[in-house]
C-alpha atoms as a PDB file:
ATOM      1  CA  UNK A   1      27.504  -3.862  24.583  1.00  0.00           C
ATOM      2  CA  UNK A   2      29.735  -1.260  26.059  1.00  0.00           C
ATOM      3  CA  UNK A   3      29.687   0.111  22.898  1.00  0.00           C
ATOM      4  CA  UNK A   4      26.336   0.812  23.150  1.00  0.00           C
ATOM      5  CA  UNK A   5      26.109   2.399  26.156  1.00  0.00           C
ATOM      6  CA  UNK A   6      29.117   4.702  24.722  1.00  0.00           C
ATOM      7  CA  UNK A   7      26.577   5.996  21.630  1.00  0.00           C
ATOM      8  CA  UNK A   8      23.825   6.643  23.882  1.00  0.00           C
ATOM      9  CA  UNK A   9      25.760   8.300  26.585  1.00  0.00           C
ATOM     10  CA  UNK A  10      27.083  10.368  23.409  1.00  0.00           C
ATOM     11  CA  UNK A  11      23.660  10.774  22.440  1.00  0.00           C
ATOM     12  CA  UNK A  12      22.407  12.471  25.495  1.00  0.00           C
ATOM     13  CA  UNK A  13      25.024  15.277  25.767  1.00  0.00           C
ATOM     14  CA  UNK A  14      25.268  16.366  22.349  1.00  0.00           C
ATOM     15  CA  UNK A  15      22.148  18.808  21.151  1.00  0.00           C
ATOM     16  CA  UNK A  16      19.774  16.805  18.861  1.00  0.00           C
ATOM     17  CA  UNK A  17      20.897  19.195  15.719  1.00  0.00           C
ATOM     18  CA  UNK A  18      24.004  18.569  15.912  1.00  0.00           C
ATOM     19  CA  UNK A  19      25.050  15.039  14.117  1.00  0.00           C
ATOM     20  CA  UNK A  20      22.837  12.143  13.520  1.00  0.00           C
ATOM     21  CA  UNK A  21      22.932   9.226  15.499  1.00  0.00           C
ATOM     22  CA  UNK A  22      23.530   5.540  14.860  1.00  0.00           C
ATOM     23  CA  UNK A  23      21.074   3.094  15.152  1.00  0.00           C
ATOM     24  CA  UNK A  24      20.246   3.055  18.899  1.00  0.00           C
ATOM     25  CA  UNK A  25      19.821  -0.659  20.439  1.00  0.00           C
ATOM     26  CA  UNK A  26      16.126  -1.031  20.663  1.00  0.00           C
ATOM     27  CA  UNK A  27      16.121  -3.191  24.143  1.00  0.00           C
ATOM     28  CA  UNK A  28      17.869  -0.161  26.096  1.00  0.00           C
ATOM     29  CA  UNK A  29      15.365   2.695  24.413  1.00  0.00           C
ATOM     30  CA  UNK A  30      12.249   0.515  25.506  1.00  0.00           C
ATOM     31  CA  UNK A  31      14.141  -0.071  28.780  1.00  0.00           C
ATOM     32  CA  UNK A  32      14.709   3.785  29.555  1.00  0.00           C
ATOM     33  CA  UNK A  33      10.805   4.360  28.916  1.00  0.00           C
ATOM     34  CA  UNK A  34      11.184   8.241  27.186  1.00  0.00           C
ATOM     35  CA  UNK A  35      13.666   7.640  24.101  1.00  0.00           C
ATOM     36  CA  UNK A  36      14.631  11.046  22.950  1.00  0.00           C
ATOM     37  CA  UNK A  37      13.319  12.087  19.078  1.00  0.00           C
ATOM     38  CA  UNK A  38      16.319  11.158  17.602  1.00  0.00           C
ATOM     39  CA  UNK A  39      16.442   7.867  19.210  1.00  0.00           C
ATOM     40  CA  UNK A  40      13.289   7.407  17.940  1.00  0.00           C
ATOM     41  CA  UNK A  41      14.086   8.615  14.343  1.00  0.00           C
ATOM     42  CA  UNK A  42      16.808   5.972  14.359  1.00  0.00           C
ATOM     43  CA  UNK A  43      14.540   3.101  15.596  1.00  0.00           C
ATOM     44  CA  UNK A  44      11.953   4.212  12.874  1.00  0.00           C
ATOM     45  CA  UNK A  45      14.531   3.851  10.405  1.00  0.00           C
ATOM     46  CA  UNK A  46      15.652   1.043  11.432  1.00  0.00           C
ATOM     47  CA  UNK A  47      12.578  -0.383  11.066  1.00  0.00           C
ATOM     48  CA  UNK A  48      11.628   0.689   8.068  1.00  0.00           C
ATOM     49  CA  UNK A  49      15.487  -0.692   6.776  1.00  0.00           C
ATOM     50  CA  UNK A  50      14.603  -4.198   8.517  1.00  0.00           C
ATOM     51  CA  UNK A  51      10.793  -4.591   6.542  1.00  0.00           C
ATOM     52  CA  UNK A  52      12.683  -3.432   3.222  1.00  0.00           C
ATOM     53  CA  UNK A  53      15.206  -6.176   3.486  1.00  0.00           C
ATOM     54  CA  UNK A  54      12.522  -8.867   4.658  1.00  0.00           C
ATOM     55  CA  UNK A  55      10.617  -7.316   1.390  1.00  0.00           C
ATOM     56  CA  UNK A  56      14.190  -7.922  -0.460  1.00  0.00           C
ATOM     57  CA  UNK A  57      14.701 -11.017   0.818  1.00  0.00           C
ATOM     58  CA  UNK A  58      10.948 -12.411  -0.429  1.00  0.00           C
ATOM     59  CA  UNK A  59      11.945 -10.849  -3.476  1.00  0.00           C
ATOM     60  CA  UNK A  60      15.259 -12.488  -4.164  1.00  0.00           C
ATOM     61  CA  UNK A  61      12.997 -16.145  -2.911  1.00  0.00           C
ATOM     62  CA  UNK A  62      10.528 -15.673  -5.503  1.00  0.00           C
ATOM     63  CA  UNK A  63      12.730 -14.755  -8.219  1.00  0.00           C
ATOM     64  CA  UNK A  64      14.563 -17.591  -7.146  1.00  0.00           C
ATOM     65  CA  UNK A  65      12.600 -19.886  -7.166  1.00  0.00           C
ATOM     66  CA  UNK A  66      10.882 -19.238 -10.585  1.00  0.00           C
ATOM     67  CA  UNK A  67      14.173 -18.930 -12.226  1.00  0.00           C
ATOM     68  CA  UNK A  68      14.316 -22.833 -10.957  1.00  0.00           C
ATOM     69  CA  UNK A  69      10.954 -23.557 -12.218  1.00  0.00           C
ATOM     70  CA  UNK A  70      11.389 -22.078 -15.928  1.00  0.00           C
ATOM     71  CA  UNK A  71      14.546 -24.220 -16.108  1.00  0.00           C
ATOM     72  CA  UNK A  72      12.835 -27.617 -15.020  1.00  0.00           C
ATOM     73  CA  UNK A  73       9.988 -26.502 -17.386  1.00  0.00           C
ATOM     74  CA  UNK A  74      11.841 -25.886 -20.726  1.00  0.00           C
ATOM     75  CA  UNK A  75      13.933 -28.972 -19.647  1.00  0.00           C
ATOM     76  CA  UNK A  76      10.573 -30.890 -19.392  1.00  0.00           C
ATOM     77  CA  UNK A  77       9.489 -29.130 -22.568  1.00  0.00           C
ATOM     78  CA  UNK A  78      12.439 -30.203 -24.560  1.00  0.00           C
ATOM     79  CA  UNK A  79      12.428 -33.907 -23.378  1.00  0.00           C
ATOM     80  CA  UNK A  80      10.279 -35.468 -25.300  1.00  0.00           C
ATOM     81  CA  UNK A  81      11.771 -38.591 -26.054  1.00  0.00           C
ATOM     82  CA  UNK A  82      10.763 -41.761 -27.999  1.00  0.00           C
ATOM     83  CA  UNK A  83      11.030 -43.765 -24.396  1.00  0.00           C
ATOM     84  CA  UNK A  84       8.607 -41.566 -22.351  1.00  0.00           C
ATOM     85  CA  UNK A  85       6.385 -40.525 -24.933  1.00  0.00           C
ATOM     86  CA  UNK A  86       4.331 -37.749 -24.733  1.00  0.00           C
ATOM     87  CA  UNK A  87       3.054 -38.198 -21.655  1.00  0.00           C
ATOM     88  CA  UNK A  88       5.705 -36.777 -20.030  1.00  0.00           C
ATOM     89  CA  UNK A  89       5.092 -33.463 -21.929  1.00  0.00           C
ATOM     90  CA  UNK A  90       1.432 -33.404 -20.858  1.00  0.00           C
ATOM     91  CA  UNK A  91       2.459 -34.257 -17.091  1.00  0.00           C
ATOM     92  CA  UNK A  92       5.416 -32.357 -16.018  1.00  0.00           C
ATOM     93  CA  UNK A  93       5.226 -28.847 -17.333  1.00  0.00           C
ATOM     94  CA  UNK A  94       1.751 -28.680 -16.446  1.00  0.00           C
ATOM     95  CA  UNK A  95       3.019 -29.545 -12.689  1.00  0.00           C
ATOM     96  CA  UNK A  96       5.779 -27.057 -13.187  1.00  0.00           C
ATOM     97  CA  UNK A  97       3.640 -23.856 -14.166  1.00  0.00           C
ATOM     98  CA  UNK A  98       0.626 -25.215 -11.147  1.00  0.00           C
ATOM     99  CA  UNK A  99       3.959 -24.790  -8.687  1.00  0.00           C
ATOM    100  CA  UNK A 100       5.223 -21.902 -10.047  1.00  0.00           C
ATOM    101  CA  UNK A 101       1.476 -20.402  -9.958  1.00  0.00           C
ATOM    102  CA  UNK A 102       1.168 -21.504  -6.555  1.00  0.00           C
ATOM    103  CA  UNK A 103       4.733 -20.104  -5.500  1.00  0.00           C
ATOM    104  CA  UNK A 104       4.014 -16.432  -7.112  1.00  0.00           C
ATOM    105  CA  UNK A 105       0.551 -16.314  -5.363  1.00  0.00           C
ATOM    106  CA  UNK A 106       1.697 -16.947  -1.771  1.00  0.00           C
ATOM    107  CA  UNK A 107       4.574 -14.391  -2.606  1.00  0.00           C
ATOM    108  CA  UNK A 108       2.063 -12.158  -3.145  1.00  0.00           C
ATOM    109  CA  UNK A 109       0.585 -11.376   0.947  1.00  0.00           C
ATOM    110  CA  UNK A 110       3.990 -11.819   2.735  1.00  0.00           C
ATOM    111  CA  UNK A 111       4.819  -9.228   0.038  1.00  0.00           C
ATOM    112  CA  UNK A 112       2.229  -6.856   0.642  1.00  0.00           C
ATOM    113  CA  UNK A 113       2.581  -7.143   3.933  1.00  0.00           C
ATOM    114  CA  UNK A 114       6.168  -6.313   4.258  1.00  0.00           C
ATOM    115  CA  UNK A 115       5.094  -3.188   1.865  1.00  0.00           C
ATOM    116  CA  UNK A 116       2.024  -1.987   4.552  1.00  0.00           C
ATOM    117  CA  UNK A 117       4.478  -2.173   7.257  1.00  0.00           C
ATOM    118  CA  UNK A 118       7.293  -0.159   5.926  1.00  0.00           C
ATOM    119  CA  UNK A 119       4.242   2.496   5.394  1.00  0.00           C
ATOM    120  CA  UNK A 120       3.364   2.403   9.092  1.00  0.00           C
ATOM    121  CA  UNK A 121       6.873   3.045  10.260  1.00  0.00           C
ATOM    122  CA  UNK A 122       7.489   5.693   7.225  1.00  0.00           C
ATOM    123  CA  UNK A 123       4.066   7.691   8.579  1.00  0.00           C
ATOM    124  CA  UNK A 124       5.143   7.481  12.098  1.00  0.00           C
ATOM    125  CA  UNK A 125       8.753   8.757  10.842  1.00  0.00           C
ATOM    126  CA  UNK A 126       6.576  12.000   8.727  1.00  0.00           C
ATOM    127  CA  UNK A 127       4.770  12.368  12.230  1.00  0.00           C
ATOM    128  CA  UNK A 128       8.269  12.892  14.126  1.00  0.00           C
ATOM    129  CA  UNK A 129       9.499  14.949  11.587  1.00  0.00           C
ATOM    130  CA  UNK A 130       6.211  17.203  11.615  1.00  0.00           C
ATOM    131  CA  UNK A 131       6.424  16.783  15.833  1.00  0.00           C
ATOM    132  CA  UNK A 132      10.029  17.921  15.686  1.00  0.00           C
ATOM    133  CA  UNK A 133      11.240  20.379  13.107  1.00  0.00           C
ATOM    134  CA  UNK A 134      14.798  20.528  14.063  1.00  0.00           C
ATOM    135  CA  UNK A 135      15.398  16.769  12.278  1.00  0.00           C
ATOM    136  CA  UNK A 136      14.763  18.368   9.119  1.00  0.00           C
ATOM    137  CA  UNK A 137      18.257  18.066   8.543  1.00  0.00           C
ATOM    138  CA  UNK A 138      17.965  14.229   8.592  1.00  0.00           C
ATOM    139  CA  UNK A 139      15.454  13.792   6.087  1.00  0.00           C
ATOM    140  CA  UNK A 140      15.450  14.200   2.200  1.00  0.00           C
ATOM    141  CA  UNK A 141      11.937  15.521   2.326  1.00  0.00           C
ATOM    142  CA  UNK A 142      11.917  18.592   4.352  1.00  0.00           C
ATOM    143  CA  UNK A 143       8.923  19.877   3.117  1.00  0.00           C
ATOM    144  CA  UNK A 144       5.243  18.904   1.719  1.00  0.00           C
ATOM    145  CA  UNK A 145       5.835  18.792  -1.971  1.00  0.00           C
ATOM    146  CA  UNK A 146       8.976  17.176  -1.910  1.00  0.00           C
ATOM    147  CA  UNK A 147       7.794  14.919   0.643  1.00  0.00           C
ATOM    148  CA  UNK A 148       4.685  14.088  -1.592  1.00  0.00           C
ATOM    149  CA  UNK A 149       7.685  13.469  -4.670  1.00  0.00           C
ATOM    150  CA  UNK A 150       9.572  11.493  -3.194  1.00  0.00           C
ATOM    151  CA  UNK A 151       6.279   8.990  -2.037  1.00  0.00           C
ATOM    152  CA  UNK A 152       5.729   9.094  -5.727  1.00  0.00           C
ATOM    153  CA  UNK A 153       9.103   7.673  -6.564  1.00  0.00           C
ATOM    154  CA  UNK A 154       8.923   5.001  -3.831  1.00  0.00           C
ATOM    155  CA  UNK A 155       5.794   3.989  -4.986  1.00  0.00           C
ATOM    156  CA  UNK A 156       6.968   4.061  -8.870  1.00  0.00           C
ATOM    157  CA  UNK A 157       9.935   1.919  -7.355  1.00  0.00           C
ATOM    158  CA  UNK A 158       7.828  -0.726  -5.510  1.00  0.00           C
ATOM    159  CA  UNK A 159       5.883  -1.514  -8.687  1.00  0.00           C
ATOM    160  CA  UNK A 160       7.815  -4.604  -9.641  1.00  0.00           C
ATOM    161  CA  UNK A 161       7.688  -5.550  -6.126  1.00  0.00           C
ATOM    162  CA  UNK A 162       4.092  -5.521  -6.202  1.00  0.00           C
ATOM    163  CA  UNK A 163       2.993  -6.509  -9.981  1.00  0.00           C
ATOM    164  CA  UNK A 164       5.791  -9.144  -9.885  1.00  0.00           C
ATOM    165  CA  UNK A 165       3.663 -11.923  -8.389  1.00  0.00           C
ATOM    166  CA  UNK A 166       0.722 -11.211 -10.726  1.00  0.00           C
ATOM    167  CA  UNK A 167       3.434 -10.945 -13.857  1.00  0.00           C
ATOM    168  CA  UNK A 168       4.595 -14.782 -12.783  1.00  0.00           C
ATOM    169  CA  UNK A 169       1.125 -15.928 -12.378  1.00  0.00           C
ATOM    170  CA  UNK A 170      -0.073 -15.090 -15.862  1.00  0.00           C
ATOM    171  CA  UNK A 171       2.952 -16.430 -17.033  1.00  0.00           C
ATOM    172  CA  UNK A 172       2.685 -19.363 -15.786  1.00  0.00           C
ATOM    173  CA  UNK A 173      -1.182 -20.027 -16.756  1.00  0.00           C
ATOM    174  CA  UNK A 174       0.335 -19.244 -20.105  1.00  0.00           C
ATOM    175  CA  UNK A 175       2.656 -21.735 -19.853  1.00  0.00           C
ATOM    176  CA  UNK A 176       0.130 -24.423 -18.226  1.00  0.00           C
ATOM    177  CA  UNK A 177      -1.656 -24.490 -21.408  1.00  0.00           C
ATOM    178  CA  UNK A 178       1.195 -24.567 -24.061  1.00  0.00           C
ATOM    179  CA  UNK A 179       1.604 -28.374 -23.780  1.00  0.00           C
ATOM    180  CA  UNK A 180      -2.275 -29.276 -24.642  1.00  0.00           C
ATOM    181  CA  UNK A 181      -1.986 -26.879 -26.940  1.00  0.00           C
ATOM    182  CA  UNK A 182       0.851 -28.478 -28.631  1.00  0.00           C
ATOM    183  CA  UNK A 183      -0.185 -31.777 -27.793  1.00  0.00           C
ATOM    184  CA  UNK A 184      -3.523 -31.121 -29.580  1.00  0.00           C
ATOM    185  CA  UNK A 185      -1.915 -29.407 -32.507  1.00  0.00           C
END
C-alpha cells in the first residue's frame, strides 16, 4: 500500500510529459475525486487490459472445452462395439455435438460483450488523448490515419474471437448429423 502512495506522490510532482506512469490504484483515484489525465490514461488502460484478458480467458474456456468435446466425440464415434450396438453411435455423439453447440453459442454474448466493453474504454482513451495532446507520446496512434489503422488491425485481430463461436457451431451441426448419416448408409 505504501507503495502506492509512493507512485502517486511521484505522480503529482513530475510534469505529465515527462515518463509514463504505472497503473494507478483505482480506489485512491476515485477517492481523491479529480484524477489527473495521466491517472486516468492508466486506469483506461487498465481497463481495457482487464476486459482483454476476461475476453482471453472466455477464449481459452471455449477452446477448452471443445477440444474436450471432439475427443469424447471421435471416442464415441470409434466405439462401436458388438456389446453396445449401434445405439450407442446414434446416442452419444449426437449428445456430444448438442453440448458442444450449446457451449459455442453461450460463448458467443459473454464474448461480445467483453469485445463492446474494451471499445467503450478504448473511445474514452481516443477522447483523453484528443482532450490532452501532450500524451501523444503514450500512444501508438498519434494521429487520425494511423489511429483509424491501427482500429483496422484490432478489428482484423478480433475476428477469430468473434467468428470462433459461429465456426464451432456449424461444426458441430455437421457433426450432429454424421451418425444418422452413417447409420442410414
Amino acid at each position: 500500500m505504501s507503495g502506492a502512495l509512493a507512485v502517486l506522490q511521484h505522480i503529482m510532482k513530475v510534469p505529465m510529459v515527462e515518463t509514463a506512469s504505472p497503473s494507478p490504484d483505482t480506489s485512491q483515484i476515485i477517492a481523491r475525486g479529480h484524477p489527473t489525465d495521466n491517472e486516468l490514461l492508466a486506469f483506461y488502460r487498465s481497463e481495457i487490459r482487464f476486459e482483454t484478458e476476461v475476453v482471453n480467458g472466455r477464449l481459452q474456456a471455449l477452446l477448452g472445452s471443445q477440444a474436450f468435446l471432439v475427443i469424447a466425440y471421435a471416442t464415441a464415434m470409434t466405439g462401436s462395439t458388438k456389446r453396445w450396438g449401434d445405439s450407442m453411435v446414434l446416442l452419444l455423439p449426437p449428445l456430444f455435438s448438442m453440448l458442444g453447440f450449446v457451449l459455442a453459442l453461450m460463448a458467443l454474448p459473454g464474448i461480445r460483450a467483453a469485445y463492446a466493453a474494451i471499445g467503450k474504454w478504448e473511445g474514452k482513451q481516443r477522447n483523453l488523448h484528443t482532450r490532452s495532446p501532450d500524451l501523444t507520446d503514450f500512444t501508438l496512434a498519434p494521429n487520425e490515419d494511423e489511429t483509424r489503422d491501427m482500429m483496422r488491425r484490432a478489428q482484423r485481430g478480433a475476428l477469430f474471437a468473434h467468428q470462433a463461436p459461429f465456426i464451432f457451431m456449424i461444426a458441430w451441426a455437421i457433426f450432429g448429423i454424421i451418425p444418422f448419416y452413417l447409420y442410414l448408409k
